[in-house]
Protein backbone atom coordinates (compact mmCIF):
# COMPACT_ATOMS: atom_id res chain seq x y z
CA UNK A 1 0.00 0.00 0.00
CA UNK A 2 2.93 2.47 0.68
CA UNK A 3 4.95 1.63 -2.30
CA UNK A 4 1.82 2.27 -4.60
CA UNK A 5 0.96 5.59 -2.79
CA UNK A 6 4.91 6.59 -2.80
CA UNK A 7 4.53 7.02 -6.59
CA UNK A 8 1.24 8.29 -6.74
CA UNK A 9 -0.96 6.14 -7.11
CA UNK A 10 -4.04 5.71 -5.01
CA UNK A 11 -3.92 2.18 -3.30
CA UNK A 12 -7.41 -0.06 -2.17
CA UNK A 13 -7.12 -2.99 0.48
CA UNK A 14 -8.50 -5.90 -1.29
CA UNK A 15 -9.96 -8.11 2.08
CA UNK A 16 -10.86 -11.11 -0.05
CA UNK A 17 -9.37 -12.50 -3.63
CA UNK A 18 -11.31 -12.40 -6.71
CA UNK A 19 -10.25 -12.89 -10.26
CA UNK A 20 -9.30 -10.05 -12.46
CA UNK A 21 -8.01 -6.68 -10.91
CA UNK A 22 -11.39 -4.77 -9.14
CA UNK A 23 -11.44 -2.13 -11.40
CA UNK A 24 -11.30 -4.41 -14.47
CA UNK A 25 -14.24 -6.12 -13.04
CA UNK A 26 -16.09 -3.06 -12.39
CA UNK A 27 -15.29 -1.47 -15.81
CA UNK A 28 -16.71 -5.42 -17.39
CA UNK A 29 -20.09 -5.01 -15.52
CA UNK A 30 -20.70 -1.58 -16.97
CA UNK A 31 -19.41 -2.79 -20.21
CA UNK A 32 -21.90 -5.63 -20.32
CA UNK A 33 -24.92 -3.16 -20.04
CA UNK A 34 -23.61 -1.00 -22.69
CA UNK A 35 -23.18 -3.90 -24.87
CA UNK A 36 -26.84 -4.94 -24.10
CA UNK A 37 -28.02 -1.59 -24.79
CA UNK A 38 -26.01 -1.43 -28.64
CA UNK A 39 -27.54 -5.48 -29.54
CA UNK A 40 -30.84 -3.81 -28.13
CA UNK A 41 -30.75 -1.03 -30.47
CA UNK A 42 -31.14 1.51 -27.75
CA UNK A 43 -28.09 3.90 -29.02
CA UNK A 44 -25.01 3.73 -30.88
CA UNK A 45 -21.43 2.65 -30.26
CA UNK A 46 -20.59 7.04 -29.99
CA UNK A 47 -23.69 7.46 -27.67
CA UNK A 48 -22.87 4.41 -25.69
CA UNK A 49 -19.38 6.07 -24.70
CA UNK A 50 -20.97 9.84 -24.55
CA UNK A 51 -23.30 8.55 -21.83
CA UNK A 52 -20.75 7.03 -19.72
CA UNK A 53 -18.33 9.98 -20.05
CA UNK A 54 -20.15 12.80 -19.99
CA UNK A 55 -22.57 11.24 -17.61
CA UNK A 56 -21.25 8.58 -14.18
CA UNK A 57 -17.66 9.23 -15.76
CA UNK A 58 -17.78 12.51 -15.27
CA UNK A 59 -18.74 11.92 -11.56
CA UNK A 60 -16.97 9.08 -10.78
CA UNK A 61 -13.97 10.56 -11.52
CA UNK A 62 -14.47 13.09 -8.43
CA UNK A 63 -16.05 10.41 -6.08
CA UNK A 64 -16.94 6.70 -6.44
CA UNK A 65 -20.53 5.57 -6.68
CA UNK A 66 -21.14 5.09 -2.87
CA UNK A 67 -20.14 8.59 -1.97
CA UNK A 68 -22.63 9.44 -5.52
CA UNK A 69 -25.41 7.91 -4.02
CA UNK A 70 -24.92 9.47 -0.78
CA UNK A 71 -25.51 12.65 -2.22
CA UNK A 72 -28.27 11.23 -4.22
CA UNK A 73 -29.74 10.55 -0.88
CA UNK A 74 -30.02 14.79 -0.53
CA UNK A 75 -29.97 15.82 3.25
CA UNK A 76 -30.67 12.34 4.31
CA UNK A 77 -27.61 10.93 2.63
CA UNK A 78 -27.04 7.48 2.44
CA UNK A 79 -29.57 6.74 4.67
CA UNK A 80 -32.19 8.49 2.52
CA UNK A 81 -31.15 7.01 -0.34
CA UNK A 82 -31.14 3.17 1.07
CA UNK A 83 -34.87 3.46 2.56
CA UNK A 84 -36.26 5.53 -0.98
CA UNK A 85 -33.92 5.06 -3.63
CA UNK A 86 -32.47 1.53 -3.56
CA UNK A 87 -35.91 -0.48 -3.25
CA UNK A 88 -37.03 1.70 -6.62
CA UNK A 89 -33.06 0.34 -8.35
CA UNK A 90 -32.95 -3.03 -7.06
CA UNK A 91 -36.70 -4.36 -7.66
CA UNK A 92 -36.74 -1.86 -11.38
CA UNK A 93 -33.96 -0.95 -12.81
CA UNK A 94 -31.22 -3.92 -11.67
CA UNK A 95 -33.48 -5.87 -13.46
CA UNK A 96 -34.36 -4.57 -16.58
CA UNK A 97 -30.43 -4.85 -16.94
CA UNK A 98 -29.27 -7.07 -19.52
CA UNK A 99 -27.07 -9.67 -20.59
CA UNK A 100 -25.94 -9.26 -24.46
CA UNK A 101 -25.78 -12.40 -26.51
CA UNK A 102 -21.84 -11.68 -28.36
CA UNK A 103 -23.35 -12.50 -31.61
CA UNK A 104 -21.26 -11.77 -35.58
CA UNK A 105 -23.86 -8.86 -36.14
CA UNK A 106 -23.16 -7.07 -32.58
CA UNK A 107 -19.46 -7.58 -33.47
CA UNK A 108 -19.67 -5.57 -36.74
CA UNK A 109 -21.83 -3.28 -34.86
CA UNK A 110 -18.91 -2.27 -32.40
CA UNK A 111 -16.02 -2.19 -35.34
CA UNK A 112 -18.20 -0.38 -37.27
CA UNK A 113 -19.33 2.34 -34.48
CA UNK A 114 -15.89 2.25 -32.79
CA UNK A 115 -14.07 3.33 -36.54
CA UNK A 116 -16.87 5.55 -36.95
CA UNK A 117 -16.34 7.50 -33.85
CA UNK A 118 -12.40 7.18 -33.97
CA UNK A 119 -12.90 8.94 -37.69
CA UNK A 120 -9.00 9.31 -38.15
CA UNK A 121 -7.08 9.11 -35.42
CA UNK A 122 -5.04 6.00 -34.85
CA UNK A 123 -5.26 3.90 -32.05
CA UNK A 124 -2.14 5.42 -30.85
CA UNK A 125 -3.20 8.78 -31.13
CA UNK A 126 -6.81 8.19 -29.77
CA UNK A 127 -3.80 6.64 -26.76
CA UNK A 128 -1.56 9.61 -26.82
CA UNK A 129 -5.13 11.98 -26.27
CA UNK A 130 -6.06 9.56 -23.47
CA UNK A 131 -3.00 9.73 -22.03
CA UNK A 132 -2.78 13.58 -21.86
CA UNK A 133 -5.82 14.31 -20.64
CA UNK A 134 -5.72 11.73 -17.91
CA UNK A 135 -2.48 13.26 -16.75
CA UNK A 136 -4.35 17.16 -16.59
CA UNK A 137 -6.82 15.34 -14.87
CA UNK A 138 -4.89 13.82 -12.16
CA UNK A 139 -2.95 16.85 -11.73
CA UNK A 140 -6.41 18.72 -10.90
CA UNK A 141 -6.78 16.02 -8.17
CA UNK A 142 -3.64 16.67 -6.22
């Protein structure tokens, strides 16, 4: 944990072993939805990624999605949002979530969208722009 916050990084306590790093696994359960949502026909490939980053990525890169919901919650926090919010999400909305069938046509569907929204750039510059604006980013953290 020191090493990993020595050279900036921000280190989480794992109290049980799982496969895959945690925030692989988290990123794959989000990635599943949008995946469902694309096979659905609900949006494209481009909106897919516009919701998540100009919508919980946004957010979630100031505070995770516990300290989210707490504000959710308003003046009753957490608390409020446990007692009102979380029967609505888990008995609605957790599951009217999806599980996509990988099929040849959804493949296409995400080359196709994914060149589409790249236009030009190369993988290594669509990298290279990643890269820099993760670093201002993480620079407006500290």
């Amino acid at each position: 944990m020191s090493f990993y916050t020595s050279i900036g990084k921000k280190a989480i306590h794992l109290r049980k072993e799982v496969p895959g790093h945690v925030a692989n696994r988290l990123q794959a359960a989000l990635y599943r939805e949008v995946l469902y949502l694309i096979e659905q026909g609900v949006l494209s490939v481009a909106d897919a990624d516009d919701a998540v980053s100009w919508g919980p990525g946004l957010r979630w890169g100031v505070m995770g999605p516990s300290l989210q919901c707490h504000l959710g919650g308003g003046t009753g926090g957490m608390q409020h949002f446990i007692e009102h919010l979380l029967p609505v999400m888990s008995s609605g909305l957790w599951k009217a979530l999806g599980n996509p069938t990988i099929t040849p046509e959804l493949q296409r569907t995400l080359i196709e969208g994914v060149l589409q929204e790249a236009g030009t750039r190369s993988v290594e510059q669509l990298a290279q722009e990643e890269n820099e604006l993760l670093v201002g980013l993480l620079s407006l953290r500290t």
